[in-house]
C-alpha atoms as a PDB file:
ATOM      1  CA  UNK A   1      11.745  21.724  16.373  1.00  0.00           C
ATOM      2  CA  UNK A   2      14.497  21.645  13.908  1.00  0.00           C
ATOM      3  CA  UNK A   3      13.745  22.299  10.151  1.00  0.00           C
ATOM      4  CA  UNK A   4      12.381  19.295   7.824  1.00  0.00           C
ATOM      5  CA  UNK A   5      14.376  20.010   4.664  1.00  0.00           C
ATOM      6  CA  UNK A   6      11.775  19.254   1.474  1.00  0.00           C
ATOM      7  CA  UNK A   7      11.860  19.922  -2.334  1.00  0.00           C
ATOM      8  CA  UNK A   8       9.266  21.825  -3.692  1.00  0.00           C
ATOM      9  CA  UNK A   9       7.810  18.965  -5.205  1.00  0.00           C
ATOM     10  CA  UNK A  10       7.155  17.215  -2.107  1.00  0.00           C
ATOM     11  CA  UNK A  11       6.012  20.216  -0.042  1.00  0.00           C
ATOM     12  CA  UNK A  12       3.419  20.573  -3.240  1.00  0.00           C
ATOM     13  CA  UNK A  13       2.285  16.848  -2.511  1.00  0.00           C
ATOM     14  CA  UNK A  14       2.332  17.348   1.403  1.00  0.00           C
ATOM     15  CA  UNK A  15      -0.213  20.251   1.113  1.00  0.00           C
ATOM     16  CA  UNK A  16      -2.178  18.472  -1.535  1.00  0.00           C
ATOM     17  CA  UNK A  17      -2.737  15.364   0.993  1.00  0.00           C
ATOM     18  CA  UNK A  18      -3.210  18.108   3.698  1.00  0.00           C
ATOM     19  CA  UNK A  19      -5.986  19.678   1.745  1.00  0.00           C
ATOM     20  CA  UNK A  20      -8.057  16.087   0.519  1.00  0.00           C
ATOM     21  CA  UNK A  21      -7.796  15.122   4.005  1.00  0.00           C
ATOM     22  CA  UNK A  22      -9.713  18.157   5.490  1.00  0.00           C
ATOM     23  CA  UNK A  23     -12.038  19.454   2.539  1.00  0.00           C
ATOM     24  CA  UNK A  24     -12.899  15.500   1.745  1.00  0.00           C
ATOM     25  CA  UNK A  25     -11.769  12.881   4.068  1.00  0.00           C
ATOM     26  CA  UNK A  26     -13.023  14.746   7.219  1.00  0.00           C
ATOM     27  CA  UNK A  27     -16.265  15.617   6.169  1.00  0.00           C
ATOM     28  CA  UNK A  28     -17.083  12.088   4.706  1.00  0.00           C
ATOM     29  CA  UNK A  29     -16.163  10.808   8.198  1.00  0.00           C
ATOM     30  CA  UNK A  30     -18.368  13.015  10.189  1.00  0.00           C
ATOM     31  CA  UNK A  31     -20.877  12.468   7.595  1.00  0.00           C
ATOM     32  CA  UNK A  32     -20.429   8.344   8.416  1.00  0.00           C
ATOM     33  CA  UNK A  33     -20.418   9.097  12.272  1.00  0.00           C
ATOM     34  CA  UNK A  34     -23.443  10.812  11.789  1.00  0.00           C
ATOM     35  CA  UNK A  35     -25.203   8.103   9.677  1.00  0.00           C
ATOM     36  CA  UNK A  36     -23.699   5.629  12.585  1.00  0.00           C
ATOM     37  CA  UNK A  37     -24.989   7.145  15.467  1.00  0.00           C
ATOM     38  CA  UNK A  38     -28.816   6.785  13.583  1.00  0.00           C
ATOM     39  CA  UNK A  39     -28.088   3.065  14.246  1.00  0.00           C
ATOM     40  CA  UNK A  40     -29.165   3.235  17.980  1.00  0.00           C
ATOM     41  CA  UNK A  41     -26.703   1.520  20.740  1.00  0.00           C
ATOM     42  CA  UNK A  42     -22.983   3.120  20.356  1.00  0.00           C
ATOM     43  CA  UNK A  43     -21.269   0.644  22.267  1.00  0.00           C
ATOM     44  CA  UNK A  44     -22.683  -2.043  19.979  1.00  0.00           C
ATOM     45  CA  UNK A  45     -22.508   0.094  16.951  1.00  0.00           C
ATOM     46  CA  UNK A  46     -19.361  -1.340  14.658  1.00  0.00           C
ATOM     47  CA  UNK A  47     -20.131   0.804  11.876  1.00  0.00           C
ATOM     48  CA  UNK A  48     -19.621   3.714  15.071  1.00  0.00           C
ATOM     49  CA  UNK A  49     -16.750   2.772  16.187  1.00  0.00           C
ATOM     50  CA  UNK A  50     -14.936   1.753  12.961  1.00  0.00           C
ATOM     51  CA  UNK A  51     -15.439   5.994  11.660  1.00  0.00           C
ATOM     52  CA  UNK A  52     -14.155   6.947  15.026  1.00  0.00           C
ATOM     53  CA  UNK A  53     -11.248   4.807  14.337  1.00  0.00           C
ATOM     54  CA  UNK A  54     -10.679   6.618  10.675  1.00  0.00           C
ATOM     55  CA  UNK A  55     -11.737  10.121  12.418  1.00  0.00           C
ATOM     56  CA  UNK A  56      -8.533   9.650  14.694  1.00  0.00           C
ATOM     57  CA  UNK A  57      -5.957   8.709  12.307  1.00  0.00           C
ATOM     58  CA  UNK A  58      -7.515  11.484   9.503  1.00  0.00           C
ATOM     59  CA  UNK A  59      -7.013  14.114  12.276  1.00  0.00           C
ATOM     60  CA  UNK A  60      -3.464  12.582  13.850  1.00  0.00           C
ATOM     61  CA  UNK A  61      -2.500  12.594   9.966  1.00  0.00           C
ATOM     62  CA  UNK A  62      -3.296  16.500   9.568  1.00  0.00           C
ATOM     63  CA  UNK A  63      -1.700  17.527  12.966  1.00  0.00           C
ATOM     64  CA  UNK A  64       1.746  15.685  11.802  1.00  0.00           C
ATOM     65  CA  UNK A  65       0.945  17.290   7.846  1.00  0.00           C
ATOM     66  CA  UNK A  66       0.561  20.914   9.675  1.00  0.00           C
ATOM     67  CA  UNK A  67       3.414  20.055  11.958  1.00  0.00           C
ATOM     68  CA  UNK A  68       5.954  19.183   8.704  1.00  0.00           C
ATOM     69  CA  UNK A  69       4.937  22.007   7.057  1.00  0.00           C
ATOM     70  CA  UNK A  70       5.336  24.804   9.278  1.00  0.00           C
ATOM     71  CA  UNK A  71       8.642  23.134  10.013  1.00  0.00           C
ATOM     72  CA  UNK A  72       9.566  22.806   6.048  1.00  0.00           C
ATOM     73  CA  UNK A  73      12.644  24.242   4.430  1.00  0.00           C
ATOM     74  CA  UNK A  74      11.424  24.015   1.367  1.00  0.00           C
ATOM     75  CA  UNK A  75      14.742  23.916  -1.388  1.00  0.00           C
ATOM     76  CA  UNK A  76      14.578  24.776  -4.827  1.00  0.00           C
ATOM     77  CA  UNK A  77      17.498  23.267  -6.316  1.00  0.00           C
ATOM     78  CA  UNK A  78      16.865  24.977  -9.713  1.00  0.00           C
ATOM     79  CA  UNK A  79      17.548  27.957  -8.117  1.00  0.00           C
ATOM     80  CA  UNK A  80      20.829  27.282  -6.417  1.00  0.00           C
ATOM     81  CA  UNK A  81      24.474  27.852  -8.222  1.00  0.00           C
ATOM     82  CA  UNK A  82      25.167  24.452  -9.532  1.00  0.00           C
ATOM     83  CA  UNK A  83      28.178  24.053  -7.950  1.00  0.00           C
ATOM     84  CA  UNK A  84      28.768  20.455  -9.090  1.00  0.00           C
ATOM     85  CA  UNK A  85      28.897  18.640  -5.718  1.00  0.00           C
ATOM     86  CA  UNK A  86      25.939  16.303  -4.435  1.00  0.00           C
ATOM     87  CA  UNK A  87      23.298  18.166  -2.373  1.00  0.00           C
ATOM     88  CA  UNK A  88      20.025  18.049  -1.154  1.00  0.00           C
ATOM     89  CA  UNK A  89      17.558  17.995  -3.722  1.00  0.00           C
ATOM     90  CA  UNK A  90      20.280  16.701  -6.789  1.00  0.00           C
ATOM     91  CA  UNK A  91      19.760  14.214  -9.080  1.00  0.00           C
ATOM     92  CA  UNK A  92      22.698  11.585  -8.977  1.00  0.00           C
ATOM     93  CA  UNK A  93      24.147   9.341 -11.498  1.00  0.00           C
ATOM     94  CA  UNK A  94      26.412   6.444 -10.072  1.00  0.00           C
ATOM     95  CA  UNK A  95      28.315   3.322 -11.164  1.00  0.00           C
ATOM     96  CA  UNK A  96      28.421   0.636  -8.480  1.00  0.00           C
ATOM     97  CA  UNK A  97      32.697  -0.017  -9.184  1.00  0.00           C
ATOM     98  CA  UNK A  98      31.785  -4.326  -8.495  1.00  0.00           C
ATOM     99  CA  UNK A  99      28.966  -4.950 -10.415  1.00  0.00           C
ATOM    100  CA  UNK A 100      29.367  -2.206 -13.472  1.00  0.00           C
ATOM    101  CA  UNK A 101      25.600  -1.234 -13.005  1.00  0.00           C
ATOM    102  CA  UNK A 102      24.447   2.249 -12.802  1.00  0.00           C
ATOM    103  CA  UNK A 103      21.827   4.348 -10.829  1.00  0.00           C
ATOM    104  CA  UNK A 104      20.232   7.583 -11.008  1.00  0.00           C
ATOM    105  CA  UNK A 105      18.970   8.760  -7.566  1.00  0.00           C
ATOM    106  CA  UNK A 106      17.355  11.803  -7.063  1.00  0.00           C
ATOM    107  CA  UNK A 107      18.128  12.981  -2.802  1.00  0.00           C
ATOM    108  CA  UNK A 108      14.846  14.118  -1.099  1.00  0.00           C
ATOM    109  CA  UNK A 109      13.333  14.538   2.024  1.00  0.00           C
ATOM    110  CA  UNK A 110      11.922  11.637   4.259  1.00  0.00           C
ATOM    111  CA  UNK A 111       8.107  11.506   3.425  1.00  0.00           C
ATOM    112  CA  UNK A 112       8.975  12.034  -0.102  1.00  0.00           C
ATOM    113  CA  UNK A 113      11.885   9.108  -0.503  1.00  0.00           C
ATOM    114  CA  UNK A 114      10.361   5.662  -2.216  1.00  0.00           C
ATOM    115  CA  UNK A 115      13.329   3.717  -3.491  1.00  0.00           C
ATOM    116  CA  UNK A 116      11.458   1.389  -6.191  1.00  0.00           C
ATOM    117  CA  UNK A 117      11.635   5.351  -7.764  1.00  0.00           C
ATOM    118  CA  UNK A 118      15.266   6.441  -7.209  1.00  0.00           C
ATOM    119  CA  UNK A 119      13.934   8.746  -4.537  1.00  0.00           C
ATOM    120  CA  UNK A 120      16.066   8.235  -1.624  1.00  0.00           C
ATOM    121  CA  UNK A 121      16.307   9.991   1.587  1.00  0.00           C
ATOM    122  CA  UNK A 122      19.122  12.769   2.412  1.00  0.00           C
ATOM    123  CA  UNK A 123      19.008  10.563   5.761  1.00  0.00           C
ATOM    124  CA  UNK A 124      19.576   6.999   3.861  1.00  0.00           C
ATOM    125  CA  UNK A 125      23.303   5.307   3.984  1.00  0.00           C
ATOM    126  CA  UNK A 126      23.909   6.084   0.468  1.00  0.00           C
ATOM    127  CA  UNK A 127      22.857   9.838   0.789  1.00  0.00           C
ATOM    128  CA  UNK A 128      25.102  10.778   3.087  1.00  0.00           C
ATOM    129  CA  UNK A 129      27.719   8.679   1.407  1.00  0.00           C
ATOM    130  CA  UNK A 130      27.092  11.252  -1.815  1.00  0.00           C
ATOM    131  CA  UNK A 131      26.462  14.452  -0.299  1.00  0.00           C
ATOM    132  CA  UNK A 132      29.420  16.295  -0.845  1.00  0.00           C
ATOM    133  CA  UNK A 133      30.819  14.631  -3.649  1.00  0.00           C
ATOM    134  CA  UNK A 134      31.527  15.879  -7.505  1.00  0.00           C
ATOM    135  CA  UNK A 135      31.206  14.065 -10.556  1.00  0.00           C
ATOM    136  CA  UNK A 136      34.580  11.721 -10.476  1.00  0.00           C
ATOM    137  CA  UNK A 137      34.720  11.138  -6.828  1.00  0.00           C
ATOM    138  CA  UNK A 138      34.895   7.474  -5.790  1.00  0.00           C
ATOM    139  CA  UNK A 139      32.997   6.591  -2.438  1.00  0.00           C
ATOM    140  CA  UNK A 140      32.622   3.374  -0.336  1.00  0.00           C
ATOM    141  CA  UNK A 141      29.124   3.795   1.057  1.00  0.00           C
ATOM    142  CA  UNK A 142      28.231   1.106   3.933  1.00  0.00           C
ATOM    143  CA  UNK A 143      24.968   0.083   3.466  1.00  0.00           C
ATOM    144  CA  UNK A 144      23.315  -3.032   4.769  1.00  0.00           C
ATOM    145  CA  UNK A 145      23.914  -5.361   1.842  1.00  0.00           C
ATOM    146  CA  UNK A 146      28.115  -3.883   3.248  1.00  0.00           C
ATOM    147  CA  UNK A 147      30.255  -1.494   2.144  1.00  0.00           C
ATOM    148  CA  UNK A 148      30.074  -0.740  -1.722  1.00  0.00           C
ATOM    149  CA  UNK A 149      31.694   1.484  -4.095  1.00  0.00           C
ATOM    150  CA  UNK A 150      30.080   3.835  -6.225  1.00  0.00           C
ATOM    151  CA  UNK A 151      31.715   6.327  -8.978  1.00  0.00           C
ATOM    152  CA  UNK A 152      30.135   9.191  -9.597  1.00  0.00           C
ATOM    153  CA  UNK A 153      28.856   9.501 -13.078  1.00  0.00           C
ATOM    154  CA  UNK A 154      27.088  12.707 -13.015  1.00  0.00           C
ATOM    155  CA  UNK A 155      25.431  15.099 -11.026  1.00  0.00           C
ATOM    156  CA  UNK A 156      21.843  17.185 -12.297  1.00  0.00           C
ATOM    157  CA  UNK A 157      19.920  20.184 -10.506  1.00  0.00           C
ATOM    158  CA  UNK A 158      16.433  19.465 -11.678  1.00  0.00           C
END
């Protein structure tokens, strides 16, 4: 399986989630299956069948958790050479060249991106139209509003 690039900060929430979903979530499940089953009839049981329901996607949750994580490449972009060129992990300042607005983005992984907080994907349209780039560098990014043109402003290792 190929690696799943991820700053530290997201690797910190994915074990976090990992952890409250099999020291807390699991055991309160079991513990409501158990309670269920006390009902009588299983088949009839909705109270049964709705835990086995949240049993299933708690576990399916901490097999694709374990499965990120031992696939993680975790980057520290602190600890790189700031080189000044966009890269996994920086923190992006940009000027969108038609509408004179600006944007900070900060380039993450894909469980950690959530655009209504700057935090976009390394995969996302405007990502890749960055990565690579220095502080001056014009780009015209397609994305699926169409193509758009973005100035680079300034570029952070945080």
């Amino acid at each position: 399986m190929n690696q799943i690039p991820m700053t530290l900060r997201g690797a910190k929430k994915l074990r976090e989630e990992f952890e409250y979903l099999k020291n807390v979530r699991r055991p309160a499940i079991i513990q409501s299956i158990t309670e269920a089953r006390e009902h009588g009839d299983l088949k009839e049981n909705a109270e049964y069948c709705a835990a086995r329901e949240q049993q299933g996607f708690c576990e399916g949750r901490i097999q694709a958790i374990e499965a990120k994580l031992s696939n993680a490449q975790v980057i520290d972009v602190t600890k790189l050479v700031p080189g000044g060129r966009v890269i996994f992990g920086a923190t992006v300042s940009v000027k969108n060249l038609d509408s004179e607005e600006t944007q900070t983005y900060h380039i993450v992984g894909d469980d950690e991106a959530n655009f209504k907080k700057n935090l976009i994907s390394i995969n996302s349209p405007i990502a890749r139209g960055l990565v690579g780039k220095e502080k001056g560098d014009s780009v015209v990014i397609k994305t699926p509003g169409g193509k758009v043109e973005y100035e680079i402003l300034k570029v952070e290792y945080l």
